[in-house]
Protein backbone atom coordinates (compact mmCIF):
# COMPACT_ATOMS: atom_id res chain seq x y z
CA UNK A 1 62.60 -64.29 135.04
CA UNK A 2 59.79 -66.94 133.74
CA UNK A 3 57.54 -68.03 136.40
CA UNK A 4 58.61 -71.92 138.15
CA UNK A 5 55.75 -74.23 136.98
CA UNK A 6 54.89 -74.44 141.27
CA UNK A 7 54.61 -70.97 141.48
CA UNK A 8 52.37 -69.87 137.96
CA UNK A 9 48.75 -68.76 139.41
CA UNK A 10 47.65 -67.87 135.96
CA UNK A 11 48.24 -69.40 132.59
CA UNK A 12 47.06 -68.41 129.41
CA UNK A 13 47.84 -70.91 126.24
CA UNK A 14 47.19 -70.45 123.15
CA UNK A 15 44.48 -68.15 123.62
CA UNK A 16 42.35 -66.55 120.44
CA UNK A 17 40.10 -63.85 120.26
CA UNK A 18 38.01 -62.99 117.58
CA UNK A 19 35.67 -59.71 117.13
CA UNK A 20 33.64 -60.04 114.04
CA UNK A 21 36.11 -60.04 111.54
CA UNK A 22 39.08 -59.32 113.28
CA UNK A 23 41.57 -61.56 115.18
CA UNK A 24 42.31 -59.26 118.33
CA UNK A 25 44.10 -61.88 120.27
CA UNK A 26 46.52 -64.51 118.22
CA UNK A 27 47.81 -67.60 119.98
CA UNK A 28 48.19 -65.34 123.85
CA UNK A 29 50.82 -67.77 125.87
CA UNK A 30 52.13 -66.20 128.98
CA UNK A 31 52.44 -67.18 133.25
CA UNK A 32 51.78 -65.50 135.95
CA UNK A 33 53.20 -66.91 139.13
CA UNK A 34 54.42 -64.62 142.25
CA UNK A 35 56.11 -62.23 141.08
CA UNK A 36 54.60 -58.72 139.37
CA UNK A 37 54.45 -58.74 135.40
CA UNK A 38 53.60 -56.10 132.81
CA UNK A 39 52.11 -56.18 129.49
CA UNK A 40 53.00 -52.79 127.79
CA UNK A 41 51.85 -51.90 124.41
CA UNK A 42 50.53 -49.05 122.33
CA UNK A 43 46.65 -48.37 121.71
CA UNK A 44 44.87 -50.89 119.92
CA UNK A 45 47.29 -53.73 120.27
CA UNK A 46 44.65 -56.26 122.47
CA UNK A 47 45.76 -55.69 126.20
CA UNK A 48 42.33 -54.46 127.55
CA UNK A 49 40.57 -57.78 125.01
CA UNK A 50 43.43 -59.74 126.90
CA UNK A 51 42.20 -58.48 130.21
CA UNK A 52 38.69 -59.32 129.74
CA UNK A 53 38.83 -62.32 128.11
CA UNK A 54 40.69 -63.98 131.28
CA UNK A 55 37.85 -62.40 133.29
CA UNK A 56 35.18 -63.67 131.37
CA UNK A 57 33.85 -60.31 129.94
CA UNK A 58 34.46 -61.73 126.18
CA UNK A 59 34.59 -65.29 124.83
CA UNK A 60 37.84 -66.69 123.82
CA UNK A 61 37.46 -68.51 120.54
CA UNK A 62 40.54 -70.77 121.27
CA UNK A 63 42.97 -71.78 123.44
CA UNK A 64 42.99 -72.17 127.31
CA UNK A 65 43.16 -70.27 130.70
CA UNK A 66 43.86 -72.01 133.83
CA UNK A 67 43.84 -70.46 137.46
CA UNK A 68 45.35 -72.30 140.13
CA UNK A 69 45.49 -75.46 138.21
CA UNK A 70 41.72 -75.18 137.24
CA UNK A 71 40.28 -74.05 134.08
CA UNK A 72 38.49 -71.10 133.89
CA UNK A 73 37.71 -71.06 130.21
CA UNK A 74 33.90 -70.37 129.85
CA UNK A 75 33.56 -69.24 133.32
CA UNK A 76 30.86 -66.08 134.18
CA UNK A 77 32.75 -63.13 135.27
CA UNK A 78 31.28 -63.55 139.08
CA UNK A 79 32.55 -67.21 138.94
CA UNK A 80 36.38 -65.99 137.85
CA UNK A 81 36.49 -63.23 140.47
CA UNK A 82 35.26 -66.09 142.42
CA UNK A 83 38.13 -68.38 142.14
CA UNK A 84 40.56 -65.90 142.99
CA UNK A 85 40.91 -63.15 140.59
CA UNK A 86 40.60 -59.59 141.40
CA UNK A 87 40.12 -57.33 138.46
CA UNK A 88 40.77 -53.06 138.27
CA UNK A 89 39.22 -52.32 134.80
CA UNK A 90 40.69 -49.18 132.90
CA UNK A 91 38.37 -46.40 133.35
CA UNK A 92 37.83 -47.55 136.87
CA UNK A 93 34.02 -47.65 136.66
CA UNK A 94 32.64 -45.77 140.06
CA UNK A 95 29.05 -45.69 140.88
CA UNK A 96 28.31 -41.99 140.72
CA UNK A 97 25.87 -42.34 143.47
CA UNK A 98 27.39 -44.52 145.61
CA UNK A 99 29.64 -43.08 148.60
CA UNK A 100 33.13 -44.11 149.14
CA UNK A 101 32.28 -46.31 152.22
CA UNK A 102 28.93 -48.07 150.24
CA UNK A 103 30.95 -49.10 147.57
CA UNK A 104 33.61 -50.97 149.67
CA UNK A 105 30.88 -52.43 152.25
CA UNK A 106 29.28 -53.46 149.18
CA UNK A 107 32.02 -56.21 148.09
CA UNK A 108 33.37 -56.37 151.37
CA UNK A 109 33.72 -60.26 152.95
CA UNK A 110 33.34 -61.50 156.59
CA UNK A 111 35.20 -63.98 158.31
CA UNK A 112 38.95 -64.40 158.68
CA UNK A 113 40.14 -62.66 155.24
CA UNK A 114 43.61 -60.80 154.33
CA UNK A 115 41.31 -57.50 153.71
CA UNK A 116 38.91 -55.34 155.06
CA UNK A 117 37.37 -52.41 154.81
CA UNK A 118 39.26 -50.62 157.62
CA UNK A 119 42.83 -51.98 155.92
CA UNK A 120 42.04 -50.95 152.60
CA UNK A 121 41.22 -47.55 154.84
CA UNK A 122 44.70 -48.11 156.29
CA UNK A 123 46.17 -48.65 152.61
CA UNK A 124 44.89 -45.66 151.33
CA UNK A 125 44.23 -42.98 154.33
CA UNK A 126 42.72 -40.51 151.53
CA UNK A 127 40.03 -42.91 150.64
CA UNK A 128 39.01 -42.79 154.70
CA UNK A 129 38.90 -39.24 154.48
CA UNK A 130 36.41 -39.23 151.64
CA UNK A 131 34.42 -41.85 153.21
CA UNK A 132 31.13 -39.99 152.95
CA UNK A 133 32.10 -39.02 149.72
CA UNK A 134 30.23 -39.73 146.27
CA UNK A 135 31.70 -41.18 143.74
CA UNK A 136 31.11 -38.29 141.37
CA UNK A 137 32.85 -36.19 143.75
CA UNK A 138 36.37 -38.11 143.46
CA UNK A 139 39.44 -36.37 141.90
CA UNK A 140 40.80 -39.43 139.22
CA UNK A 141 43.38 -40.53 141.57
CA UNK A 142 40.76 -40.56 144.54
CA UNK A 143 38.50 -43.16 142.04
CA UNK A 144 41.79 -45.27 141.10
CA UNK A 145 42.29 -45.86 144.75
CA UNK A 146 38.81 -46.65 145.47
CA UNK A 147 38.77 -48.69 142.21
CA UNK A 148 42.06 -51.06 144.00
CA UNK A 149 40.61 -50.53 147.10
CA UNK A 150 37.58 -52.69 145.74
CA UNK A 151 39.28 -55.03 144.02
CA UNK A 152 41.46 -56.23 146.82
CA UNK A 153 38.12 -56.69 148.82
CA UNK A 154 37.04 -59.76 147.51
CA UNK A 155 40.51 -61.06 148.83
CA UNK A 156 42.14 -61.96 145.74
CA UNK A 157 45.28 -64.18 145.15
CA UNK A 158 46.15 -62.23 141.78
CA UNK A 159 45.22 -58.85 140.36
CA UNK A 160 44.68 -57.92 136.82
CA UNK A 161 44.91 -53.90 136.57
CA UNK A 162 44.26 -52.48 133.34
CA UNK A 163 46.25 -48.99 133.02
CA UNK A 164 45.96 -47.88 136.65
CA UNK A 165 48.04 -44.66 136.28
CA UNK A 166 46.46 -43.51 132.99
CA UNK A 167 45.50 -39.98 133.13
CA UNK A 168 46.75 -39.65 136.53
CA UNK A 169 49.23 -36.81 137.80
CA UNK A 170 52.76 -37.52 138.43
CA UNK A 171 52.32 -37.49 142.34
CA UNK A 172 49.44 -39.49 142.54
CA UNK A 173 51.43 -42.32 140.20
CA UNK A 174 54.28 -42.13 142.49
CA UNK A 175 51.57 -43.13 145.32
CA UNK A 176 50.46 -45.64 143.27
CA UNK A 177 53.96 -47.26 142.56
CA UNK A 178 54.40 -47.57 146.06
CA UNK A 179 51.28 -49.51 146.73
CA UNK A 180 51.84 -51.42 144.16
CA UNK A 181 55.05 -52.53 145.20
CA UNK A 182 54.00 -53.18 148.78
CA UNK A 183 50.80 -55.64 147.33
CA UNK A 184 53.47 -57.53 145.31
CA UNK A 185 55.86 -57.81 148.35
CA UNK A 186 53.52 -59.06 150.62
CA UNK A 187 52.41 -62.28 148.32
CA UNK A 188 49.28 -60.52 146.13
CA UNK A 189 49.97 -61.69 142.07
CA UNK A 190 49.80 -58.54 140.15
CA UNK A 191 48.85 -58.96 136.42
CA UNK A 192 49.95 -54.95 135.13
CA UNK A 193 48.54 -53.69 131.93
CA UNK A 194 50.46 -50.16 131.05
CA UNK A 195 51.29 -47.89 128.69
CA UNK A 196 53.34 -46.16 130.94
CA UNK A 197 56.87 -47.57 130.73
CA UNK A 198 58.42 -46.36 133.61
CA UNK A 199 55.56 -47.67 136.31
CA UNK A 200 55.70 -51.15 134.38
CA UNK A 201 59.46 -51.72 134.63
CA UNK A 202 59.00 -49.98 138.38
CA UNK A 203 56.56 -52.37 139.64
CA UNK A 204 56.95 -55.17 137.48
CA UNK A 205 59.80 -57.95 138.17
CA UNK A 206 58.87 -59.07 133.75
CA UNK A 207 58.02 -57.23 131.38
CA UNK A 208 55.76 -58.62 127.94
CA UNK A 209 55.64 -55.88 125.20
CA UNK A 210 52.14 -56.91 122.84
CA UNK A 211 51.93 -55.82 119.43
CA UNK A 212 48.99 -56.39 117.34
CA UNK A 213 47.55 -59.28 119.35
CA UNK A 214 50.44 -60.79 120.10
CA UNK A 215 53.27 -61.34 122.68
CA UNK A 216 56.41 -60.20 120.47
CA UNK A 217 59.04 -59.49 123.63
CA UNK A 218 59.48 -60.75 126.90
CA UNK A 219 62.01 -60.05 129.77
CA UNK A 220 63.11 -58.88 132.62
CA UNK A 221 62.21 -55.44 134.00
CA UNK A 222 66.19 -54.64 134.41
CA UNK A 223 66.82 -55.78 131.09
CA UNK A 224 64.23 -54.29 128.77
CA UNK A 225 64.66 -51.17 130.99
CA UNK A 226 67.89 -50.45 129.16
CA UNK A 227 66.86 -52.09 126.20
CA UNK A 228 66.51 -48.80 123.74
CA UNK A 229 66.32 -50.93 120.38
CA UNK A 230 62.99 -52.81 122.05
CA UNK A 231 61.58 -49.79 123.13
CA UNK A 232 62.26 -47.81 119.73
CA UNK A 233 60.49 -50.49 117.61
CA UNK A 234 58.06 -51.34 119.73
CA UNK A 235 56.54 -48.48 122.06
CA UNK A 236 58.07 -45.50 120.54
CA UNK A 237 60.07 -44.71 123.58
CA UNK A 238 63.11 -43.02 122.73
């Protein structure tokens, strides 16, 4: 299902990315309105350079990203997260030092906002149990929470994740299904980057499958679910 033109939050046009010598993102178009999509793709294909170029965190050398109607091409990465964008990066990047509870009071917001630091708590009851915990001491799953958990702090209208469940145990991506659905059903944009095939088609309502810089597929999660020649050529998934 393609996004209504009243309900897209984020679209990309167009966009090109080049590193040096090589052209890691070729002419990205997609929308992301209310309901969940996934990018899936192998290694190396340009979904983490996609990812960070809509945040900021590399310069687009063409092309166009609007949020909310506005452009956000050029924007610092403070002034995107700013305007609505809440971003999980992949390797969840936890301040060793920093205790469970310092690193959500850090980003934390006052005033009337959809979350705070006890509903994240309430989100993700593990997370309140390691409150006094260090972020060194954190199983993977325990720093993936914390890492949504933070993200959903600055109160964000969409979500970028980059590969939430990677390296994760099967229980602990169940877990994360589920909270993934319940974000998406109660109005927060989710932007999903994942290898993992089964959580994208689980969560996701669309489904984009990137090769080499570009978006070759696109369709719905029920479709491309039981699409085995798509999944064959493209992600190896037999």
């Amino acid at each position: 299902m393609v996004a209504k033109a009243t309900d897209v939050r984020l679209e990309v046009d167009g966009l090109q990315v080049h590193r040096g010598t090589s052209h890691v993102l070729q002419s990205i178009s997609l929308g992301v309105g209310g309901e969940p999509v996934a990018i899936v793709g192998r290694n190396g294909m340009g979904k983490t350079t996609l990812c960070q170029a809509i945040m900021g965190l590399v310069p687009a050398t063409g092309g166009g990203i609007r949020f909310a109607g506005r452009s956000i091409d050029g924007r610092k990465p403070h002034a995107v997260a700013r305007s609505g964008l809440g971003y999980v990066p992949q390797g969840r990047r936890i301040f060793p030092s920093l205790t469970v509870d310092e690193h959500l009071r850090l980003v934390s917001r006052r005033g009337r906002v959809r979350w705070s630091v006890d509903g994240v708590y309430e989100l993700f009851p593990r997370l309140a149990e390691r409150r006094d915990h260090g972020g060194s001491a954190l199983s993977g799953g325990e720093q993936q929470m914390l890492a949504i958990a933070r993200a959903l702090l600055t109160n964000p209208r969409l979500v970028i994740m980059d590969e939430p469940t990677e390296g994760l145990a099967p229980a602990i991506v169940e877990q994360l299904v589920g909270v993934l659905r319940q974000l998406a059903r109660e109005g927060t944009g989710l932007l999903l980057i994942e290898q993992n095939f089964g959580v994208a088609t689980a969560v996701a309502e669309r489904v984009m499958v990137m090769l080499n810089g570009q978006i070759v597929h696109e369709a719905p999660a029920s479709e491309i679910r039981e699409d085995d020649e798509v999944k064959a050529r493209y992600l190896g998934v037999g």
